[in-house]
PDB file of N, CA and C in Angstrom:
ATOM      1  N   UNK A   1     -88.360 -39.291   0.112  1.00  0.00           N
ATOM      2  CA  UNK A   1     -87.846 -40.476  -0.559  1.00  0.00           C
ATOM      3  C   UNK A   1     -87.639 -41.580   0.476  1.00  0.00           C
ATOM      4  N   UNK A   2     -87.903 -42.454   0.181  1.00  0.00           N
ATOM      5  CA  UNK A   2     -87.639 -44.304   1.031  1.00  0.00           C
ATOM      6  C   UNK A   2     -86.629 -44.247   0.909  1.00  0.00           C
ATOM      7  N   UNK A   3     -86.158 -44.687   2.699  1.00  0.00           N
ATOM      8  CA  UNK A   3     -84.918 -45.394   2.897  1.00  0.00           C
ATOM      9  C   UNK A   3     -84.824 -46.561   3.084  1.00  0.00           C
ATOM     10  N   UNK A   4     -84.248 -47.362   2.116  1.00  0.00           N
ATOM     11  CA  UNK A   4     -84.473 -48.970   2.049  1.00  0.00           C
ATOM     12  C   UNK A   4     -83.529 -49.263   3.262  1.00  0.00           C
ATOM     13  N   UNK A   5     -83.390 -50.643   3.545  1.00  0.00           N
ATOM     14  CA  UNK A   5     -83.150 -51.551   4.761  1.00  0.00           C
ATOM     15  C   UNK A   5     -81.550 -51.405   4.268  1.00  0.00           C
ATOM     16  N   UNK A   6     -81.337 -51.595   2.996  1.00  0.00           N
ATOM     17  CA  UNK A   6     -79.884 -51.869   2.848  1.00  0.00           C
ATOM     18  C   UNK A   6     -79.097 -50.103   3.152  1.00  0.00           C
ATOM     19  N   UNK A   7     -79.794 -49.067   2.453  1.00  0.00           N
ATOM     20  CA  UNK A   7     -79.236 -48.158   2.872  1.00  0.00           C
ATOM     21  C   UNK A   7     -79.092 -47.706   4.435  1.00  0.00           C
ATOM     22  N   UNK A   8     -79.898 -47.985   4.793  1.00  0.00           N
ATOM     23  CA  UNK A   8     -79.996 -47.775   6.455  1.00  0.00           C
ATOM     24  C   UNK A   8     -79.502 -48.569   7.543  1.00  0.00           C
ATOM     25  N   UNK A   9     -79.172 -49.556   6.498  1.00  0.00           N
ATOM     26  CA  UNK A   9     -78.108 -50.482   7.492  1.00  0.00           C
ATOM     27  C   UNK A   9     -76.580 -49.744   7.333  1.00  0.00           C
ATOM     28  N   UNK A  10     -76.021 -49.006   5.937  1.00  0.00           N
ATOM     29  CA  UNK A  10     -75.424 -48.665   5.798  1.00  0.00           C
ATOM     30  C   UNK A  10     -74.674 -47.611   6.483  1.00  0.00           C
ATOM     31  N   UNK A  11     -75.529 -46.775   6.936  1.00  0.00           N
ATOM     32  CA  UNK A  11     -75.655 -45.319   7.352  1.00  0.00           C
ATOM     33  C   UNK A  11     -75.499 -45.223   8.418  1.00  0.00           C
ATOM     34  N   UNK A  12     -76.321 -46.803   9.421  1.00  0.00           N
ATOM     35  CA  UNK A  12     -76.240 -46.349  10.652  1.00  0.00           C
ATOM     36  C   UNK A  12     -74.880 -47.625  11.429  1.00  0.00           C
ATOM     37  N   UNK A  13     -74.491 -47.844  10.193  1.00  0.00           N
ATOM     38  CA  UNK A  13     -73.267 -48.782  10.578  1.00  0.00           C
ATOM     39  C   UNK A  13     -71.797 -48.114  10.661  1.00  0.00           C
ATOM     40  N   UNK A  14     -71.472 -47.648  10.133  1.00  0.00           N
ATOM     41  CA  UNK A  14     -70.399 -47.084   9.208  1.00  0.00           C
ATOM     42  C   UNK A  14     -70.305 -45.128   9.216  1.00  0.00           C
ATOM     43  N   UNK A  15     -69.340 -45.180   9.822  1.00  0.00           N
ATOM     44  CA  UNK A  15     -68.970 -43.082   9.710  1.00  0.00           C
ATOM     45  C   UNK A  15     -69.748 -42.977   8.440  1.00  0.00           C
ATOM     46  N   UNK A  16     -70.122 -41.356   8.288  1.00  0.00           N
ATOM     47  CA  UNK A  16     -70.823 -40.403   7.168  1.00  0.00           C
ATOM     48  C   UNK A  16     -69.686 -39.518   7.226  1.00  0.00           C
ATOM     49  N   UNK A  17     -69.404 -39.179   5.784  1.00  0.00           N
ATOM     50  CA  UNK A  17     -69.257 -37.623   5.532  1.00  0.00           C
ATOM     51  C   UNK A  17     -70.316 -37.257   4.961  1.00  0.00           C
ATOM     52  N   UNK A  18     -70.248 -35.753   5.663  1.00  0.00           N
ATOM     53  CA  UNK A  18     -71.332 -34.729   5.608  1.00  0.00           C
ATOM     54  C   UNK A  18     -70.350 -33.224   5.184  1.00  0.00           C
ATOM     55  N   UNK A  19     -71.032 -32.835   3.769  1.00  0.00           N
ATOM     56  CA  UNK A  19     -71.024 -31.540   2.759  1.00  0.00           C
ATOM     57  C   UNK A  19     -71.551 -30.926   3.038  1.00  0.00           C
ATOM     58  N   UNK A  20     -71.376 -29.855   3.600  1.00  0.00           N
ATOM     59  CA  UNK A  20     -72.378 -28.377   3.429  1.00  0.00           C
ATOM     60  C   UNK A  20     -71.556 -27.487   2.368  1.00  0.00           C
ATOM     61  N   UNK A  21     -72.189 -26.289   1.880  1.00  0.00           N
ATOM     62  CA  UNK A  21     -71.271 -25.087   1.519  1.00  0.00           C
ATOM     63  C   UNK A  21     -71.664 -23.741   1.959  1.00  0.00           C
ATOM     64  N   UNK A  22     -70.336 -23.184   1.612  1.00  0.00           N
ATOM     65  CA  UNK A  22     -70.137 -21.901   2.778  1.00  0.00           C
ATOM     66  C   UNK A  22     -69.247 -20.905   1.631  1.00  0.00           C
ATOM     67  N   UNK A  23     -70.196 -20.138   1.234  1.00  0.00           N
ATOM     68  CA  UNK A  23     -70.307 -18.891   0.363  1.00  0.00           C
ATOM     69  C   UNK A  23     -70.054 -19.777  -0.812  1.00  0.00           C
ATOM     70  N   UNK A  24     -70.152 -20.645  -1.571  1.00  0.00           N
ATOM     71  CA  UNK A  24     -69.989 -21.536  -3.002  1.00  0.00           C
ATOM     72  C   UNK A  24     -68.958 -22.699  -2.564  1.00  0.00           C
ATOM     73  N   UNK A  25     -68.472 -23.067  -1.655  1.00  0.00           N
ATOM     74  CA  UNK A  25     -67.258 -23.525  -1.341  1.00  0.00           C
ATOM     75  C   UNK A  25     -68.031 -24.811  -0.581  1.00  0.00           C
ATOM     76  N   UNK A  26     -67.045 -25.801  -0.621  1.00  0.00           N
ATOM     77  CA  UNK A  26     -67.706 -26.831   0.041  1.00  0.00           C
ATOM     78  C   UNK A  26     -67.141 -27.137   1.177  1.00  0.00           C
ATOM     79  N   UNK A  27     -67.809 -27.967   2.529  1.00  0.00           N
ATOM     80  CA  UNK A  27     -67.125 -27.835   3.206  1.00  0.00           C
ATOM     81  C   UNK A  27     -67.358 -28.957   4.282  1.00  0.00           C
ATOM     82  N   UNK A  28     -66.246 -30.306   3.986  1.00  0.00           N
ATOM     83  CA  UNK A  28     -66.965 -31.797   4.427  1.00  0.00           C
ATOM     84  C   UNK A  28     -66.148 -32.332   5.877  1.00  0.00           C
ATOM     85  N   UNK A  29     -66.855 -32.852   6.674  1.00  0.00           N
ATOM     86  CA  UNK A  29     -66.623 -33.383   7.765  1.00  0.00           C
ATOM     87  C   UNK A  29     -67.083 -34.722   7.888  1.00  0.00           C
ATOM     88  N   UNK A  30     -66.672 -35.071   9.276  1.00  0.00           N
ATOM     89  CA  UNK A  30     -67.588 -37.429   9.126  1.00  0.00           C
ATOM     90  C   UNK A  30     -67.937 -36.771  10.380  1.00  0.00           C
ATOM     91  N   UNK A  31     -68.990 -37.695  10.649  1.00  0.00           N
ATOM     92  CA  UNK A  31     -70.289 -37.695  11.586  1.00  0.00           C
ATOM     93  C   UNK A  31     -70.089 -39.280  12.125  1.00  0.00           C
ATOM     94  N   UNK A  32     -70.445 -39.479  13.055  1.00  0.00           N
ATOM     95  CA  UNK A  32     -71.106 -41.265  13.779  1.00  0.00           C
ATOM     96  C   UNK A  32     -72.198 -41.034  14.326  1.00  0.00           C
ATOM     97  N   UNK A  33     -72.975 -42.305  15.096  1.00  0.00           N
ATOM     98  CA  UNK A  33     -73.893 -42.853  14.892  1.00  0.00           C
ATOM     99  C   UNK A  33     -75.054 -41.793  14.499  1.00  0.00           C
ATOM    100  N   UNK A  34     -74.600 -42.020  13.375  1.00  0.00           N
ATOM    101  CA  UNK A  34     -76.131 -41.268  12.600  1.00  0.00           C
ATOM    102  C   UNK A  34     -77.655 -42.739  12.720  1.00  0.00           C
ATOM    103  N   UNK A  35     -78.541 -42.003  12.258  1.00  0.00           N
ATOM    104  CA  UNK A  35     -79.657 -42.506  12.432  1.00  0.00           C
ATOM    105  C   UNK A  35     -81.044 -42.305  11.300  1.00  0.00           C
ATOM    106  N   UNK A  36     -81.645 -43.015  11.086  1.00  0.00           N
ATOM    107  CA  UNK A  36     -82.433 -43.012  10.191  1.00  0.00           C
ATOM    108  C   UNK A  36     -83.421 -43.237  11.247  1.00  0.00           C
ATOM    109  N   UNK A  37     -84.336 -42.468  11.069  1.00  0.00           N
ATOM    110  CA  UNK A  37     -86.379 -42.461  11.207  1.00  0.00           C
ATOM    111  C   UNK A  37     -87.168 -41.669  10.414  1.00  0.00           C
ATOM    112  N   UNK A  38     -87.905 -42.909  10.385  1.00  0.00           N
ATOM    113  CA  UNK A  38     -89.352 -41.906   9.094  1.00  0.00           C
ATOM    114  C   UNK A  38     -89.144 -41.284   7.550  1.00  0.00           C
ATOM    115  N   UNK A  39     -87.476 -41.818   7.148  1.00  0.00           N
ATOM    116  CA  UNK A  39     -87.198 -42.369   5.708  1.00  0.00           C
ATOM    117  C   UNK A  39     -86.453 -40.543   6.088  1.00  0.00           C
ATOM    118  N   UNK A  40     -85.982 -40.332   7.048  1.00  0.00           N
ATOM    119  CA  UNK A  40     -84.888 -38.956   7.459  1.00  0.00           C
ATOM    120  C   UNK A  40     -83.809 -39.525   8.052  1.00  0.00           C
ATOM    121  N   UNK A  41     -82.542 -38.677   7.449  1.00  0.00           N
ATOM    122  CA  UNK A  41     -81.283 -38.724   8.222  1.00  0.00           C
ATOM    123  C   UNK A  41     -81.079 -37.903   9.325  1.00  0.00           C
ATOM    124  N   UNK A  42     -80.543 -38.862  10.382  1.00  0.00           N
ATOM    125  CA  UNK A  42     -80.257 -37.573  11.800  1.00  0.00           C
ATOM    126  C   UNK A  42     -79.442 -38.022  12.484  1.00  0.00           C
ATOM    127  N   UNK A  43     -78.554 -37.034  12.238  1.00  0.00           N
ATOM    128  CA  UNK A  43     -77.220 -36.508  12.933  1.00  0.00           C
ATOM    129  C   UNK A  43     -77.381 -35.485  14.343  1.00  0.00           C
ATOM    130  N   UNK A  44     -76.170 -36.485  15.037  1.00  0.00           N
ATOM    131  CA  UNK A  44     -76.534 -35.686  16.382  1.00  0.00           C
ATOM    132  C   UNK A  44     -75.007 -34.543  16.257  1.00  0.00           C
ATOM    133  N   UNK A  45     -75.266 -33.589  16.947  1.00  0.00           N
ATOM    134  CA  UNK A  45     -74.598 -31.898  16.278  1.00  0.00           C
ATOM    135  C   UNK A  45     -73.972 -32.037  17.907  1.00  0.00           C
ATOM    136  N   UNK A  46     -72.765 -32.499  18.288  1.00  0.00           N
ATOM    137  CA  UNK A  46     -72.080 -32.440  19.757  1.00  0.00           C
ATOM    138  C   UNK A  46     -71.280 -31.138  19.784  1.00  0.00           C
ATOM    139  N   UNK A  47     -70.609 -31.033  18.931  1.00  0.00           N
ATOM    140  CA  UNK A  47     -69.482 -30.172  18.660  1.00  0.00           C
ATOM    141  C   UNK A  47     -69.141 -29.130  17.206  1.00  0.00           C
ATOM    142  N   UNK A  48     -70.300 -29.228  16.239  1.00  0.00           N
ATOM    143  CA  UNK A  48     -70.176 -28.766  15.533  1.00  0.00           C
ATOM    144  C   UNK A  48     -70.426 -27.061  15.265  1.00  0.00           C
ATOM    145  N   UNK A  49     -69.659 -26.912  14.363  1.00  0.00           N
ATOM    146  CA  UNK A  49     -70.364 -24.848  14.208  1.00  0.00           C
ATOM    147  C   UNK A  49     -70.134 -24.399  13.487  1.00  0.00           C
ATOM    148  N   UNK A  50     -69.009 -24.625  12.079  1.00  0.00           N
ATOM    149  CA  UNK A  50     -69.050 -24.522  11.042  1.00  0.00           C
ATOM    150  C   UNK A  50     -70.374 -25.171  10.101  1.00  0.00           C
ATOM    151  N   UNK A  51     -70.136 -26.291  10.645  1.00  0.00           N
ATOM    152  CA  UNK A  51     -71.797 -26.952   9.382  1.00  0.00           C
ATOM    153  C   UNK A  51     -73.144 -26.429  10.010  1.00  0.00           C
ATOM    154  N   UNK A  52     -73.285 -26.257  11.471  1.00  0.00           N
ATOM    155  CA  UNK A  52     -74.192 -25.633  11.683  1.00  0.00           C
ATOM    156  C   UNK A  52     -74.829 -24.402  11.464  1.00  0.00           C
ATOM    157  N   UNK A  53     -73.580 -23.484  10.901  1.00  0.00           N
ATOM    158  CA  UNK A  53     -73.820 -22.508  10.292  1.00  0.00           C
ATOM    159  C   UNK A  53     -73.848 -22.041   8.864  1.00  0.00           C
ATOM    160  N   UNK A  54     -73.065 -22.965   8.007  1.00  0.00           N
ATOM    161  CA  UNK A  54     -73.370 -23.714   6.855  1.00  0.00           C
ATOM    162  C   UNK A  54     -74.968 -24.181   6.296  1.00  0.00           C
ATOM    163  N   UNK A  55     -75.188 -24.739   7.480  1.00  0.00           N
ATOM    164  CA  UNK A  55     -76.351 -25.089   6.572  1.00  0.00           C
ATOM    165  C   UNK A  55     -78.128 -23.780   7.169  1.00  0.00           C
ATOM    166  N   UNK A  56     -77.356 -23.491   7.916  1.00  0.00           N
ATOM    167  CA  UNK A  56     -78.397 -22.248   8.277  1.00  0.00           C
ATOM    168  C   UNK A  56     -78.816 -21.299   7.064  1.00  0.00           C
ATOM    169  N   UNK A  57     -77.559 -21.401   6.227  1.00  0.00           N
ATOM    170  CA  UNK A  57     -77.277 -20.343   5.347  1.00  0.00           C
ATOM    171  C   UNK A  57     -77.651 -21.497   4.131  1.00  0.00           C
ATOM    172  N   UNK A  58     -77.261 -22.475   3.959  1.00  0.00           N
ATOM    173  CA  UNK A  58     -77.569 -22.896   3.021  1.00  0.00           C
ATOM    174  C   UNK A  58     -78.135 -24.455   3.259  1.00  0.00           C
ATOM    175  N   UNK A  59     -79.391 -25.079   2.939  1.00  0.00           N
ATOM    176  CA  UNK A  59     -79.479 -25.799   3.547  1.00  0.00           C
ATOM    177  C   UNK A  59     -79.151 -27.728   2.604  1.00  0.00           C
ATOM    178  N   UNK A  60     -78.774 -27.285   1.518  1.00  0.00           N
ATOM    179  CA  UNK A  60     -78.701 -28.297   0.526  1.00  0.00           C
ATOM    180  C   UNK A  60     -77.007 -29.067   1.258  1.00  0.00           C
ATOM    181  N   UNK A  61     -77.023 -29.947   1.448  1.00  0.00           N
ATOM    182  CA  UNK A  61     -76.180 -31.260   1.969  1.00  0.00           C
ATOM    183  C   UNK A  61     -75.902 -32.593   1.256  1.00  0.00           C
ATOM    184  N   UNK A  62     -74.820 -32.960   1.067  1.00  0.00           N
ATOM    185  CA  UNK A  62     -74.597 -34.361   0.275  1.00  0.00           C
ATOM    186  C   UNK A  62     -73.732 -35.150   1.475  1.00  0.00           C
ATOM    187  N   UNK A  63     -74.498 -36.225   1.279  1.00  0.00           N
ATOM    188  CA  UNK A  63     -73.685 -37.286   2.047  1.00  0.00           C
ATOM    189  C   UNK A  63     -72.396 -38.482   1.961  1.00  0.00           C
ATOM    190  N   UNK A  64     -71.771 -39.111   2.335  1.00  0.00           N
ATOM    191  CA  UNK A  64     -71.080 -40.296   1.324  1.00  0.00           C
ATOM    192  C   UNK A  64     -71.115 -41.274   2.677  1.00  0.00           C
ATOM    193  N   UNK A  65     -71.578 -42.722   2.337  1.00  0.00           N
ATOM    194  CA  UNK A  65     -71.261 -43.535   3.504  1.00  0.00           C
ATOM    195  C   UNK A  65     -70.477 -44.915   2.286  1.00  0.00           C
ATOM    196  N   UNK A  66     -69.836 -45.624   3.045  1.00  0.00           N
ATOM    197  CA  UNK A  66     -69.205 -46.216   2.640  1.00  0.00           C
ATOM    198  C   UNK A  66     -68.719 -47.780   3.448  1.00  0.00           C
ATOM    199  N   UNK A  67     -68.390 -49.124   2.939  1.00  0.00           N
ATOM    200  CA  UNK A  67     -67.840 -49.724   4.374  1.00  0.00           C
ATOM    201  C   UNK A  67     -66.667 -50.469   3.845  1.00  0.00           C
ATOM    202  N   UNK A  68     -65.939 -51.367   4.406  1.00  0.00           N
ATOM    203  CA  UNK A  68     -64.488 -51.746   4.072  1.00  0.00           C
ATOM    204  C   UNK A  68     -64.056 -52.197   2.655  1.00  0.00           C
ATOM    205  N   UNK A  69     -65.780 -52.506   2.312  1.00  0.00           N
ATOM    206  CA  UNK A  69     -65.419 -53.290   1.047  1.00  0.00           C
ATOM    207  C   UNK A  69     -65.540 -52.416  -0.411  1.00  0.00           C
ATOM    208  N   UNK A  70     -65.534 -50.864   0.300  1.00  0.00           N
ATOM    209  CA  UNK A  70     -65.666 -49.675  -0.597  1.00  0.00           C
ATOM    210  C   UNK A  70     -67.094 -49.554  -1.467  1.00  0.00           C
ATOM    211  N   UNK A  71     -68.444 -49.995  -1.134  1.00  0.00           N
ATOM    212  CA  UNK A  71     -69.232 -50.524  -1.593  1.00  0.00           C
ATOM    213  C   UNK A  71     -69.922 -49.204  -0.607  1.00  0.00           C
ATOM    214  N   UNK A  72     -70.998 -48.076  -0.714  1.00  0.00           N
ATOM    215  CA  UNK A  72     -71.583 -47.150  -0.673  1.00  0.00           C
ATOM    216  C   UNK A  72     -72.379 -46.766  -1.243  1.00  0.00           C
ATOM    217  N   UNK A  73     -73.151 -44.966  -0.800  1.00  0.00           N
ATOM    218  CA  UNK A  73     -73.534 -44.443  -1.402  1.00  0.00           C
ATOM    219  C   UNK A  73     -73.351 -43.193  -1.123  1.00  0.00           C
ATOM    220  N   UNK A  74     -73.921 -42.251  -2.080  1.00  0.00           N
ATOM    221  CA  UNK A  74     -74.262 -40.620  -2.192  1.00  0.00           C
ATOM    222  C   UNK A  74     -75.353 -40.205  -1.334  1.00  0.00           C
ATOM    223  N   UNK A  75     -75.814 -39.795  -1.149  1.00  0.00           N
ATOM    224  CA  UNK A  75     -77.108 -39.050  -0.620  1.00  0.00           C
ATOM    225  C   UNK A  75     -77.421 -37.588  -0.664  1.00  0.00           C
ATOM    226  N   UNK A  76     -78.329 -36.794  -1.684  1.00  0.00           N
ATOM    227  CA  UNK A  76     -78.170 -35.665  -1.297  1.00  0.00           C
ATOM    228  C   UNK A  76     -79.631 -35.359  -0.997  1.00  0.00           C
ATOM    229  N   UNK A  77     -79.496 -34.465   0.011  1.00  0.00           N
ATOM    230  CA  UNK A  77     -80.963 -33.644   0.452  1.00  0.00           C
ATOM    231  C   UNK A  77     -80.652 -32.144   0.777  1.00  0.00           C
ATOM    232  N   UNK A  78     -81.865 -32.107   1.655  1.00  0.00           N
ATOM    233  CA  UNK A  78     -82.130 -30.784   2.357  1.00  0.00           C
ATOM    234  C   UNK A  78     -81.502 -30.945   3.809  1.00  0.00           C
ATOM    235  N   UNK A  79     -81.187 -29.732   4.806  1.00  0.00           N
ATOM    236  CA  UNK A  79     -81.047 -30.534   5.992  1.00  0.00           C
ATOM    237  C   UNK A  79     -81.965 -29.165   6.672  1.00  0.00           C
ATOM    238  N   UNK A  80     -82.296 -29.382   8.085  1.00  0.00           N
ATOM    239  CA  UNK A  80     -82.812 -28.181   8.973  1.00  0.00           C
ATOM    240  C   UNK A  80     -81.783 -28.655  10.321  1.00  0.00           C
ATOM    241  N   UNK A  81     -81.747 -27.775  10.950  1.00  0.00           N
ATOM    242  CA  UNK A  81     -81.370 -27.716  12.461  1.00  0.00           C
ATOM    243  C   UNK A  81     -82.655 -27.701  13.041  1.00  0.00           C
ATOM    244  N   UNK A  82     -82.216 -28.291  14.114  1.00  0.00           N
ATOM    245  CA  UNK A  82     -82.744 -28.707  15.373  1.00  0.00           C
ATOM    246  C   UNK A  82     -82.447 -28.015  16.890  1.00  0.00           C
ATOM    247  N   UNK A  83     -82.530 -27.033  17.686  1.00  0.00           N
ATOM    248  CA  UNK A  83     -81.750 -27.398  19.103  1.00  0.00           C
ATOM    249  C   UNK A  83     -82.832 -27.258  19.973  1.00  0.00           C
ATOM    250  N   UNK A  84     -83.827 -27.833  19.798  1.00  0.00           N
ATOM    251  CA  UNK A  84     -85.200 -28.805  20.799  1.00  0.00           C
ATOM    252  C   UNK A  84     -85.968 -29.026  19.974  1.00  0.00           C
ATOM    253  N   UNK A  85     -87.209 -29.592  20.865  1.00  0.00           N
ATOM    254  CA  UNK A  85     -88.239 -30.557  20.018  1.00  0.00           C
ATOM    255  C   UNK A  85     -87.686 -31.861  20.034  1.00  0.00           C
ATOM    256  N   UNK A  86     -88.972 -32.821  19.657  1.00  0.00           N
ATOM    257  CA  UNK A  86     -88.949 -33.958  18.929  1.00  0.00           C
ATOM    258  C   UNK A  86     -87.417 -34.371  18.483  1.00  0.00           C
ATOM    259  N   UNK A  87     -86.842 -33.584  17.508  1.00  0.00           N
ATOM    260  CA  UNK A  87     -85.720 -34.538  16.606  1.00  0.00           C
ATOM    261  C   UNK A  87     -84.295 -34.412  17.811  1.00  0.00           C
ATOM    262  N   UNK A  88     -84.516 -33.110  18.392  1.00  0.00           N
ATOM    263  CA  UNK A  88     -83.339 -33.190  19.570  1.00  0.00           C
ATOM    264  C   UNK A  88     -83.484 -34.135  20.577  1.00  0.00           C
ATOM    265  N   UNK A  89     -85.001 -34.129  21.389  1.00  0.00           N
ATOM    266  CA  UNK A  89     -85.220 -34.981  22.533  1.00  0.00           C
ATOM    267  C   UNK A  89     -84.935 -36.837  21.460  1.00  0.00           C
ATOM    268  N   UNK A  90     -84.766 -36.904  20.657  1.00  0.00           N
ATOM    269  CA  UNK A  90     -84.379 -38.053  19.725  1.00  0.00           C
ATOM    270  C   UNK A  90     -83.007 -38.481  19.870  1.00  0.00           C
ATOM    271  N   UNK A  91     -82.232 -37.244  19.260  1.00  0.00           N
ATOM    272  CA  UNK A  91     -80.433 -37.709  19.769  1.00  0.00           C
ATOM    273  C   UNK A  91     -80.379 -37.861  20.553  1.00  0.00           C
ATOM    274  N   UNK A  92     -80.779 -37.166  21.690  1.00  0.00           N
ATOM    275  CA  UNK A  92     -80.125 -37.447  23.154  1.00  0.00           C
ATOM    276  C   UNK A  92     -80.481 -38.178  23.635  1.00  0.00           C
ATOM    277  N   UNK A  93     -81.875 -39.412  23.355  1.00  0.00           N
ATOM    278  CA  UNK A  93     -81.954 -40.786  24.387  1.00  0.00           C
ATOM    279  C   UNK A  93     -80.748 -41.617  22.931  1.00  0.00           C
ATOM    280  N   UNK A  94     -80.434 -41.389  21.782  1.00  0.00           N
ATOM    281  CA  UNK A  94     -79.506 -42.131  21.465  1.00  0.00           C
ATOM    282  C   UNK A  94     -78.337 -43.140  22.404  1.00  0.00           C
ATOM    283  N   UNK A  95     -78.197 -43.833  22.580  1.00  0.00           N
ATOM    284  CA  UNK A  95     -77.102 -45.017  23.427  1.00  0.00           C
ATOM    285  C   UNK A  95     -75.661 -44.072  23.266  1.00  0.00           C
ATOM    286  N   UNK A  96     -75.299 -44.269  22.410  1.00  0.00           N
ATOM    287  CA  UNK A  96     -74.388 -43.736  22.090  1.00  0.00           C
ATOM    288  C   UNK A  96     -73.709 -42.409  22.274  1.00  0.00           C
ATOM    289  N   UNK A  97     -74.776 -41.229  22.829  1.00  0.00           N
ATOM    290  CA  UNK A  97     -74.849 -39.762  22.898  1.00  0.00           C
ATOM    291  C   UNK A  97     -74.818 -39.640  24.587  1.00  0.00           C
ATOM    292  N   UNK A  98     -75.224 -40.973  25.090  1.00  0.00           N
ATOM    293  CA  UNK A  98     -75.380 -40.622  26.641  1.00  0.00           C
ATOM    294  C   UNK A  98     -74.374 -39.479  27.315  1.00  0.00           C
ATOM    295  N   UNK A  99     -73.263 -39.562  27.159  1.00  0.00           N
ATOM    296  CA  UNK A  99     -72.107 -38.683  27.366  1.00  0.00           C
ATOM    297  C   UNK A  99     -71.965 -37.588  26.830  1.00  0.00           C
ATOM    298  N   UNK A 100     -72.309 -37.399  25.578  1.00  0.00           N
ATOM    299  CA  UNK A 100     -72.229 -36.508  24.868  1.00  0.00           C
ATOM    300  C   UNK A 100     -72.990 -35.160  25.224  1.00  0.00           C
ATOM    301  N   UNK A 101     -72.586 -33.919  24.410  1.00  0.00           N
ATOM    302  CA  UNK A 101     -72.936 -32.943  24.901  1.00  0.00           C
ATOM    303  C   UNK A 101     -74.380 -32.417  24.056  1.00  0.00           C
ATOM    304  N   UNK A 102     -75.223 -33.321  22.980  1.00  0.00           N
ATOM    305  CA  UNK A 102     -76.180 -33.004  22.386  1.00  0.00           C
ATOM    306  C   UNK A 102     -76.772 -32.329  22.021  1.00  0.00           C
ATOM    307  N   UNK A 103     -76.064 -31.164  21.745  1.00  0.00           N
ATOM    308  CA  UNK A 103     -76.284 -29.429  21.509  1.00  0.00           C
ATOM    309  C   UNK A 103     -77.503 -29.168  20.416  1.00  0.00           C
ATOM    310  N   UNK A 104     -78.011 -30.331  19.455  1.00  0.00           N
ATOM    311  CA  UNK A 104     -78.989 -30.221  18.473  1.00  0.00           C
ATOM    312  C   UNK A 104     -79.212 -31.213  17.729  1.00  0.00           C
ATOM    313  N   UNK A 105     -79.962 -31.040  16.606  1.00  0.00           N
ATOM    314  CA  UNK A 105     -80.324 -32.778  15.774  1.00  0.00           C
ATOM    315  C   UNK A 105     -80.631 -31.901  14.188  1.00  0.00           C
ATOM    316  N   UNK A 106     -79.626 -32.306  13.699  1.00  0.00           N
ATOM    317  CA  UNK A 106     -79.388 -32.109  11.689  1.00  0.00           C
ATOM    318  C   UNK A 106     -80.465 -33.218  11.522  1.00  0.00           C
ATOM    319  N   UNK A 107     -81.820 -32.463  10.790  1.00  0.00           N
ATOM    320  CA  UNK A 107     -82.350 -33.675   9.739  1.00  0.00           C
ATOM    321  C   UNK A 107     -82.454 -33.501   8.567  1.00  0.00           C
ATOM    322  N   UNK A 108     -82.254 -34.461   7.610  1.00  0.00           N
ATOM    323  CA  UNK A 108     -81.898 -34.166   6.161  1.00  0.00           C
ATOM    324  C   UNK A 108     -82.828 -35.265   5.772  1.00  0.00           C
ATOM    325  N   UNK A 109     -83.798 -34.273   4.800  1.00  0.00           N
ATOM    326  CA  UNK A 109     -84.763 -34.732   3.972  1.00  0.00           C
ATOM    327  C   UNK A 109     -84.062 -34.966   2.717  1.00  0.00           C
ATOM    328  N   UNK A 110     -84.036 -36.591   2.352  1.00  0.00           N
ATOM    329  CA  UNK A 110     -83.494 -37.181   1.329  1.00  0.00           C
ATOM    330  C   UNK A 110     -83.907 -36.754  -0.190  1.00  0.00           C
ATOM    331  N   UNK A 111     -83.350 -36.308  -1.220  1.00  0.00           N
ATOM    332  CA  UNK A 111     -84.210 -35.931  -2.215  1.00  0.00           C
ATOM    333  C   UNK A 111     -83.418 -37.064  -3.736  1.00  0.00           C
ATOM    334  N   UNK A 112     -82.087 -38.027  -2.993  1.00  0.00           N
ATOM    335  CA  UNK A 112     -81.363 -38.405  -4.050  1.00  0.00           C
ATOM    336  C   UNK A 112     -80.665 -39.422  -3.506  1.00  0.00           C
ATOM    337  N   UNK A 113     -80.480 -40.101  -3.783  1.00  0.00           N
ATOM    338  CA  UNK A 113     -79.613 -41.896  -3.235  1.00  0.00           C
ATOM    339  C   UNK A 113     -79.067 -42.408  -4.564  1.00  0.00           C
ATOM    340  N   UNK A 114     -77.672 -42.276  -4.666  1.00  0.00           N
ATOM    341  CA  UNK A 114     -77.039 -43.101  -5.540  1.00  0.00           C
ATOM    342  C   UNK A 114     -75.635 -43.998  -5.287  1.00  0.00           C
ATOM    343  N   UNK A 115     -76.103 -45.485  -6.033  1.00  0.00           N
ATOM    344  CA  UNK A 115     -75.093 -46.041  -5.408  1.00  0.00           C
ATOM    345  C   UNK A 115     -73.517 -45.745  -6.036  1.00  0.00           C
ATOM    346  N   UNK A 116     -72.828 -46.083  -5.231  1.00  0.00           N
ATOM    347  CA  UNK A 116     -70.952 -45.765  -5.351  1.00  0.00           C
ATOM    348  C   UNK A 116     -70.460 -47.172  -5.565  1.00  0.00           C
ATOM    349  N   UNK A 117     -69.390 -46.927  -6.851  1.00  0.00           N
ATOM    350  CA  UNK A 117     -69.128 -48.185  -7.201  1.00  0.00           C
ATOM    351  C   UNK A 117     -68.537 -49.095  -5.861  1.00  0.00           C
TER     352      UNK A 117
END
């Protein structure tokens, strides 16, 4: 699915929460500078291990981004892990990750975009 200009300005402006579930149960955290390439979401994985194992097991993910003026969206996809290749060597020239410990790269193939009032 296309990620339009407005959603992707959104996404890569503004914290994400990120849904996985873990045995039927849901289980949400916020993410920063996420990133959009090639109409994919990607999240860089510094510290995570609950969602990383979350979505090993299950790989269906919903997103929520949002900005002051409460004006957002949903997003749900697929996600895969990453910890090399392409989508990892990606987070880690990220600006933002320089410091960071870049342990892997979440990409989530978009299958749903809806807007939030």
């Amino acid at each position: 699915m296309e990620i339009n200009e407005e959603v992707k300005k959104m996404i890569e402006e503004n914290p994400v929460a990120l849904a996985t579930i873990k045995d039927g149960n849901p289980y949400v955290i916020t993410v920063a500078f996420v990133k959009v390439k090639d109409d994919k979401i990607v999240i860089t994985n510094n510290y995570m291990t609950n969602t990383i194992n979350n979505i090993k097991d299950n790989p269906n993910v919903s997103l929520a981004v949002w900005n002051k003026d409460w004006k957002g969206y949903q997003i749900n996809g697929k996600a895969e892990y990453f910890e090399e290749g392409e989508w990892h060597d990606f987070v880690k020239a990220i600006e933002e990750n320089k410091d960071e410990a870049c342990r892997g790269a979440i990409v989530v193939e978009v299958n749903k975009i809806k807007r939030l009032a």
